[in-house]
Structure formats: C-alpha cells, structure tokens
C-alpha atoms as a PDB file:
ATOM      1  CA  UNK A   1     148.172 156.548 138.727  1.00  0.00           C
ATOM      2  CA  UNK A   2     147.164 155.608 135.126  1.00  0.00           C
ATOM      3  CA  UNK A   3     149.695 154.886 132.426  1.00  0.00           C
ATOM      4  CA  UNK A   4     148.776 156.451 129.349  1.00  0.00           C
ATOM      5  CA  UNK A   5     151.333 154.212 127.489  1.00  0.00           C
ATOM      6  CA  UNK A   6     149.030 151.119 128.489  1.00  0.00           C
ATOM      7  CA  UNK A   7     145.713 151.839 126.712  1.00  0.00           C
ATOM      8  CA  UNK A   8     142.733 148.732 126.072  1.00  0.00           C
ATOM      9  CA  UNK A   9     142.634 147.092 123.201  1.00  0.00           C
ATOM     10  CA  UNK A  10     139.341 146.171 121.510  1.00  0.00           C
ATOM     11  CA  UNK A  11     138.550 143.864 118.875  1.00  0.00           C
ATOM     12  CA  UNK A  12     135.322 143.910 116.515  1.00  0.00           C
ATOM     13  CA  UNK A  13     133.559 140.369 116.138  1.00  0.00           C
ATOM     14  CA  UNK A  14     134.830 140.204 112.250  1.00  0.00           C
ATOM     15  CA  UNK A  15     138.447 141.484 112.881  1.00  0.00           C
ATOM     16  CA  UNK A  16     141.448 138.786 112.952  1.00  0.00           C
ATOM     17  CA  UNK A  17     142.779 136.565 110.605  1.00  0.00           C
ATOM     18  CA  UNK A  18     141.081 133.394 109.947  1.00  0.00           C
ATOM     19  CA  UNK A  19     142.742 130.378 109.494  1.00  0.00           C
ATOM     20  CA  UNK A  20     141.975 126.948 108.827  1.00  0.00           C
ATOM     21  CA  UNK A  21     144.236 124.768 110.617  1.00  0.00           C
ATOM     22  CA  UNK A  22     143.926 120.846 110.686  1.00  0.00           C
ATOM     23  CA  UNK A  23     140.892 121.600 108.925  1.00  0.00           C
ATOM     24  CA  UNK A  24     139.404 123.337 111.664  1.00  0.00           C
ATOM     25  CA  UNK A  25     138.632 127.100 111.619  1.00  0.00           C
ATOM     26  CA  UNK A  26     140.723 129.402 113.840  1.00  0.00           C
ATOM     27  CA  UNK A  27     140.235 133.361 113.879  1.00  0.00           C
ATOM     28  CA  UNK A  28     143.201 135.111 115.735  1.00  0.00           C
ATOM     29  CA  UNK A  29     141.416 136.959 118.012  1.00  0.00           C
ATOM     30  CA  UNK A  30     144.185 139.081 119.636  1.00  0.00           C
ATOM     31  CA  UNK A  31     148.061 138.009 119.409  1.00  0.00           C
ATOM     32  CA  UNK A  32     151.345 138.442 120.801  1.00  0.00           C
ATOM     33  CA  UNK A  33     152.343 141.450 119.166  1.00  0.00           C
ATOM     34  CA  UNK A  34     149.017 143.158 120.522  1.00  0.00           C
ATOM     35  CA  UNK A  35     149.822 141.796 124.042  1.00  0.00           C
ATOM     36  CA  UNK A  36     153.181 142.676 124.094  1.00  0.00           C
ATOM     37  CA  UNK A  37     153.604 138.694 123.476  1.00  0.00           C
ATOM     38  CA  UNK A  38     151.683 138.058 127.381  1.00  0.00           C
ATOM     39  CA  UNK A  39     148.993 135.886 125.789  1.00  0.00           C
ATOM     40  CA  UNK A  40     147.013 135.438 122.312  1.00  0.00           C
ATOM     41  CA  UNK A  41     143.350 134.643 122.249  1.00  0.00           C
ATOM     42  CA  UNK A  42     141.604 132.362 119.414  1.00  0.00           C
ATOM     43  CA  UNK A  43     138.413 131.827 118.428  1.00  0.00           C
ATOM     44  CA  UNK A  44     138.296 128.089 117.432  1.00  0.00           C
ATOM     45  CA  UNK A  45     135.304 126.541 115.308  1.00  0.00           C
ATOM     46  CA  UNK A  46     135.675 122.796 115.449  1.00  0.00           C
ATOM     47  CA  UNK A  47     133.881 120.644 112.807  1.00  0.00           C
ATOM     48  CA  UNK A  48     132.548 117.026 113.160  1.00  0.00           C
ATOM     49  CA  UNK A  49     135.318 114.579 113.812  1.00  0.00           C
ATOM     50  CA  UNK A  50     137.862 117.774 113.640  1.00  0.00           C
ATOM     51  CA  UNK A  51     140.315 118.862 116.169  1.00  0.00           C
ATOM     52  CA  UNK A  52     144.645 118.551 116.197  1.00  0.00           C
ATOM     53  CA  UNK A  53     146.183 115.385 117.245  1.00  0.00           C
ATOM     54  CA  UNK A  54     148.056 114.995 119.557  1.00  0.00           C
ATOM     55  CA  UNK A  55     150.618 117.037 120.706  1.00  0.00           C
ATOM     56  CA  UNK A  56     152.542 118.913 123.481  1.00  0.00           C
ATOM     57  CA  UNK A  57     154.382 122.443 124.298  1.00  0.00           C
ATOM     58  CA  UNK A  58     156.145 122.846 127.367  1.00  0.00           C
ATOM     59  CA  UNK A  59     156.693 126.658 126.939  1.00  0.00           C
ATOM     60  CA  UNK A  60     153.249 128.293 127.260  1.00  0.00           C
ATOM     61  CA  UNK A  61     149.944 126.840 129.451  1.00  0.00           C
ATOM     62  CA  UNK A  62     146.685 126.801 127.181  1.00  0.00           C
ATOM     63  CA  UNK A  63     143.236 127.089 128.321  1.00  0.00           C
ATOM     64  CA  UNK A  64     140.225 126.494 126.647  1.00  0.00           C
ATOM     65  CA  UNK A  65     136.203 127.139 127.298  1.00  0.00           C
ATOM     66  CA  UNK A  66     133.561 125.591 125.740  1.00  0.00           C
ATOM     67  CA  UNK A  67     130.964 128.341 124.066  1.00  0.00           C
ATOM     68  CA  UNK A  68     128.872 125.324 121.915  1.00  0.00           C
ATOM     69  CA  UNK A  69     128.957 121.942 121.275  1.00  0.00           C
ATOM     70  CA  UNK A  70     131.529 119.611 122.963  1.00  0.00           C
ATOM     71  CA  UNK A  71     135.095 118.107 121.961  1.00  0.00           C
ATOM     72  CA  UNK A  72     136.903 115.112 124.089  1.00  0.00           C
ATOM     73  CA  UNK A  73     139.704 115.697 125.604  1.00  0.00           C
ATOM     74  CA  UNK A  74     142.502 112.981 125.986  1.00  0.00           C
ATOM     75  CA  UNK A  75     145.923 112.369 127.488  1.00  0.00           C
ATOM     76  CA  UNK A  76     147.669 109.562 128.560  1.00  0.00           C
ATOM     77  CA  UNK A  77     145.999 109.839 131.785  1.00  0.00           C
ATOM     78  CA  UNK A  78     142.595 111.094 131.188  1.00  0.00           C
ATOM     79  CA  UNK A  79     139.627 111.559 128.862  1.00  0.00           C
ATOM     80  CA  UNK A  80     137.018 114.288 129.360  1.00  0.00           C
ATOM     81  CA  UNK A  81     133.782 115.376 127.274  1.00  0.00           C
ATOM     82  CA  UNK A  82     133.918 118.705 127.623  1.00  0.00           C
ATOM     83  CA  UNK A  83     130.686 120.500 127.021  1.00  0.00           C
ATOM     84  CA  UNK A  84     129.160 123.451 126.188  1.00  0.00           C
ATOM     85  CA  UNK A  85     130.532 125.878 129.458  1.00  0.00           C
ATOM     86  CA  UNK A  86     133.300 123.476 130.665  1.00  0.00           C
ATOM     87  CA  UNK A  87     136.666 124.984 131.043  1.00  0.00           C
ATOM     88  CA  UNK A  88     139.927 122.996 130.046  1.00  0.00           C
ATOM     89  CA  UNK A  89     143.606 123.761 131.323  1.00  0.00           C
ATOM     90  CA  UNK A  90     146.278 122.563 129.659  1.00  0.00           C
ATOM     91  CA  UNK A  91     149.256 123.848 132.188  1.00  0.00           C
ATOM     92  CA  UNK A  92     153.532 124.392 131.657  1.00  0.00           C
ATOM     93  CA  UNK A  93     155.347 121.130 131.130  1.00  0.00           C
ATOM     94  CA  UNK A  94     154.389 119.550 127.803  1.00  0.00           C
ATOM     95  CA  UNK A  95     151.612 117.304 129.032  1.00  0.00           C
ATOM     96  CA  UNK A  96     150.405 115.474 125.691  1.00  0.00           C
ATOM     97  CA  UNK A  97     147.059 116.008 124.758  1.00  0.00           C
ATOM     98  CA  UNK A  98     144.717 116.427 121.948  1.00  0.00           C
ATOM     99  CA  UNK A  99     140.607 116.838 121.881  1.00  0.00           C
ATOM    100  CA  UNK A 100     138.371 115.918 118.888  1.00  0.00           C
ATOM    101  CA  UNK A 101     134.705 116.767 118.194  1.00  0.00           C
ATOM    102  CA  UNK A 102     133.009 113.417 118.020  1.00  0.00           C
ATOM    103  CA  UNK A 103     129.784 115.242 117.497  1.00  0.00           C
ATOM    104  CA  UNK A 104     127.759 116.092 114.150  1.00  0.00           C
ATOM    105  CA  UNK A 105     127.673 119.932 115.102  1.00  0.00           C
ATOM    106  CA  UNK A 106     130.452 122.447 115.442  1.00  0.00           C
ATOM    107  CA  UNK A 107     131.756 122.732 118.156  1.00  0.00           C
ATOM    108  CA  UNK A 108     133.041 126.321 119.362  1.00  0.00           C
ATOM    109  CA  UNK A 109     135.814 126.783 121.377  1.00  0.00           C
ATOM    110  CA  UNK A 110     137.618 130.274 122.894  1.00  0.00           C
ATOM    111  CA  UNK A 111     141.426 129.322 123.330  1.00  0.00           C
ATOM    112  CA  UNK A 112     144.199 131.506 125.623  1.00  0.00           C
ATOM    113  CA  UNK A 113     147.112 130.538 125.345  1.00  0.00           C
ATOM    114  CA  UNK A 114     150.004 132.286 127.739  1.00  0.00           C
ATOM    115  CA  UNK A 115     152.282 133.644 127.028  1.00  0.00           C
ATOM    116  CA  UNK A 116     151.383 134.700 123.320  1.00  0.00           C
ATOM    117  CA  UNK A 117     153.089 132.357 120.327  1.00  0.00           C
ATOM    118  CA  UNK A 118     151.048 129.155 119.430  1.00  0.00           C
ATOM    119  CA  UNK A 119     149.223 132.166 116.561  1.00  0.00           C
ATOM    120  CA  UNK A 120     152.505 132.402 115.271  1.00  0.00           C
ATOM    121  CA  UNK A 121     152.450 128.132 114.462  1.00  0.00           C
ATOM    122  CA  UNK A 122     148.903 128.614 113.350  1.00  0.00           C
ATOM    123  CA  UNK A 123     149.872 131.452 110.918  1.00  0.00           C
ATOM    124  CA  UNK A 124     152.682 129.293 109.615  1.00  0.00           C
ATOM    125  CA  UNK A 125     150.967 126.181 108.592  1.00  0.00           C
ATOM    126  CA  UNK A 126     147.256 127.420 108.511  1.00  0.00           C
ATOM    127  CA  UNK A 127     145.178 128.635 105.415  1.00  0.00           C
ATOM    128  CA  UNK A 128     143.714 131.910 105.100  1.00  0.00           C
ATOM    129  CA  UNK A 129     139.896 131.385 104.365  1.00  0.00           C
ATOM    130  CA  UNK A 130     136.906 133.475 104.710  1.00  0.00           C
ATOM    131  CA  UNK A 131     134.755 133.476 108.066  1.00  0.00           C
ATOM    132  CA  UNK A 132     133.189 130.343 107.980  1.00  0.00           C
ATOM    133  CA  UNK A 133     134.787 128.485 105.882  1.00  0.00           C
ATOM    134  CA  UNK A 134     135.953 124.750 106.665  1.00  0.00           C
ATOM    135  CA  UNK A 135     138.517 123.244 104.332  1.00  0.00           C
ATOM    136  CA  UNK A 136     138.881 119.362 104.350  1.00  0.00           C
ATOM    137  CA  UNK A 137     142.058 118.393 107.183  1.00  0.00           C
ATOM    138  CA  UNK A 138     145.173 117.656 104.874  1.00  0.00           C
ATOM    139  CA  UNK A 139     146.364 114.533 103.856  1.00  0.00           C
ATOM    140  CA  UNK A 140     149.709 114.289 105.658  1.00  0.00           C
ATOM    141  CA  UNK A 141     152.549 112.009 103.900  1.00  0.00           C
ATOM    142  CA  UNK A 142     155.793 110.736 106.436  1.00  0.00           C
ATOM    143  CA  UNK A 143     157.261 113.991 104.888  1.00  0.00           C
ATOM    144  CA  UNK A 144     154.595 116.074 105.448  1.00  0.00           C
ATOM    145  CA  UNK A 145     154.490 114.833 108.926  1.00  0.00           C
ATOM    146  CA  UNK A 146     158.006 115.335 109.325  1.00  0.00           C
ATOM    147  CA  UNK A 147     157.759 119.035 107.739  1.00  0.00           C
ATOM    148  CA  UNK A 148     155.105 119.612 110.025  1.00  0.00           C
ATOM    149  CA  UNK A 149     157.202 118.368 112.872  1.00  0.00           C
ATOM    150  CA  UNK A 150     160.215 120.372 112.101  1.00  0.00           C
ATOM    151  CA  UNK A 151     157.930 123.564 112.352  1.00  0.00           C
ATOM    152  CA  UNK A 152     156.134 122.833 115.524  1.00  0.00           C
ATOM    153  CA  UNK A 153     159.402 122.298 116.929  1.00  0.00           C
ATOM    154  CA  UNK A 154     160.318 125.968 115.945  1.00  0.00           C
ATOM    155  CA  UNK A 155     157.416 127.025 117.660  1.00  0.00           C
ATOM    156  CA  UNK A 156     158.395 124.867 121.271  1.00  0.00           C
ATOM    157  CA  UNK A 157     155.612 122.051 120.274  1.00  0.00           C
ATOM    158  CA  UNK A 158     156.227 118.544 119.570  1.00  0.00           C
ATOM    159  CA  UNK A 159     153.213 116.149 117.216  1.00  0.00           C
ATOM    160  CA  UNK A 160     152.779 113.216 118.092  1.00  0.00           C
ATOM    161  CA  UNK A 161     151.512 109.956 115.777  1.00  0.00           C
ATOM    162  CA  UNK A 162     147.380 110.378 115.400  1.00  0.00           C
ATOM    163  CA  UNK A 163     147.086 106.709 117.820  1.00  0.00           C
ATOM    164  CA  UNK A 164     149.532 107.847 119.963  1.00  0.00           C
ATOM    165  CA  UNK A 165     147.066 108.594 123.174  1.00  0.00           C
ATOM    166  CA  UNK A 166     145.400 105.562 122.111  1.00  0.00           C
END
C-alpha cells in the first residue's frame, strides 16, 4: 500500500545553495532536512589543483562518482586517479582521506553522503556564490586552522595537516 505521507522529491538543475568551500564549488543538491536527515546529495565542481585536505568522519560513509574530469584520491594506504565514471567509497570508521584535481580542467564530482549532515559543515564554513563561480581557497593561519578544526569537530569530522597523507 502507498503512503501518501512519503511523496518524491524533485530538484530543478539550478535549485540548491551554492557554496564555495576550500575554494571549490559545491551546490547542495538535496539535504538532510529534505531526507528526513537519511542522506544529502552534492554537486561538487572541482577546480585545477582544488579539492579538501585531508580529513576524516567516522559518523556517516561518503561516496563519490566521477561525471568529468578526474581527482586523486589518497589515504594512508592507497592512491587512486579516479576518472571520469569511476565510483569512490569512503565507508563508517573515519578512514583519512582527501582527493585533489591535479588536472587543468574541472573536474565534476556527484557526492552522497549517508546519513545526511556533512551540508550542514559545508553551510557553516562555505561562501554563498553564484553558479559557477570559483573563489580563490583561503589562506588558513594556525588559528584559522584551529577555528576550522573546532567546527569540523562539531560536525563529527576531524582535518588533518595539508602533508599529512604525504
């Protein structure tokens, strides 16, 4: 039997907030509070030499598929060129990890994260800009970093130094 409570949910190609983020370009695609906080799905636009560092969350799993371009992966363990139709799983447990685009094109990137919160982070310590736009990553002092810290850690994440997968 259907449940007329549970209806879908659609989302037009220009709605969600766009953020930049690390000086990448993230547009909140659907979040937690339209999932009932299950998942939250971004839309990440990745310019030359961007991407986060590294970092970790033991609270959610993320998963991420190429659509264009490519971005290396990296943990302690393992480095992977993901390209254009790869598939990435980051799963439970905190596993540190970051990915960069060491190309000279954008790379594009759809991001699920389960269940719903990392938006939340982004939303917190991202930039509204307009679709598009790329804003230069921020210059981050040892108290920005430590700021930065303190709010990821709100959010279940812990940042890492930029060298520390190195």
């Amino acid at each position: 039997m259907e449940n007329p409570i549970n209806d879908l949910t659609s989302v037009n190609a220009q709605d969600g907030q766009i953020l930049s983020v690390v000086g990448d370009t993230y547009r909140l695609v659907i979040t937690g509070e339209q999932t009932n906080g299950a998942y939250a799905v971004i839309d990440m636009l990745v310019p030359p030499q961007g991407g986060p560092g590294p970092h970790a969350h033991a609270r959610f799993q993320e998963a991420f598929y190429v659509l264009e371009g490519e971005v290396e992966v990296k943990t302690k363990s393992q480095t992977y060129t993901a390209r254009k139709g790869s598939f990435i799983n980051i799963p439970l447990g905190g596993v540190v990890h970051c990915f960069k685009n060491k190309t000279d094109t954008i790379a594009h990137l759809l991001c699920v994260v389960v269940p719903a919160g990392l938006e939340d982070f982004f939303k917190e310590i991202g930039t509204p800009v307009p679709a598009g736009t790329f804003l230069p990553p921020p210059v981050m002092s040892p108290e920005d970093q430590q700021r930065l810290q303190g709010i990821a850690e709100k959010y279940g994440q812990k940042v890492f130094p930029p060298d520390y997968l190195d």
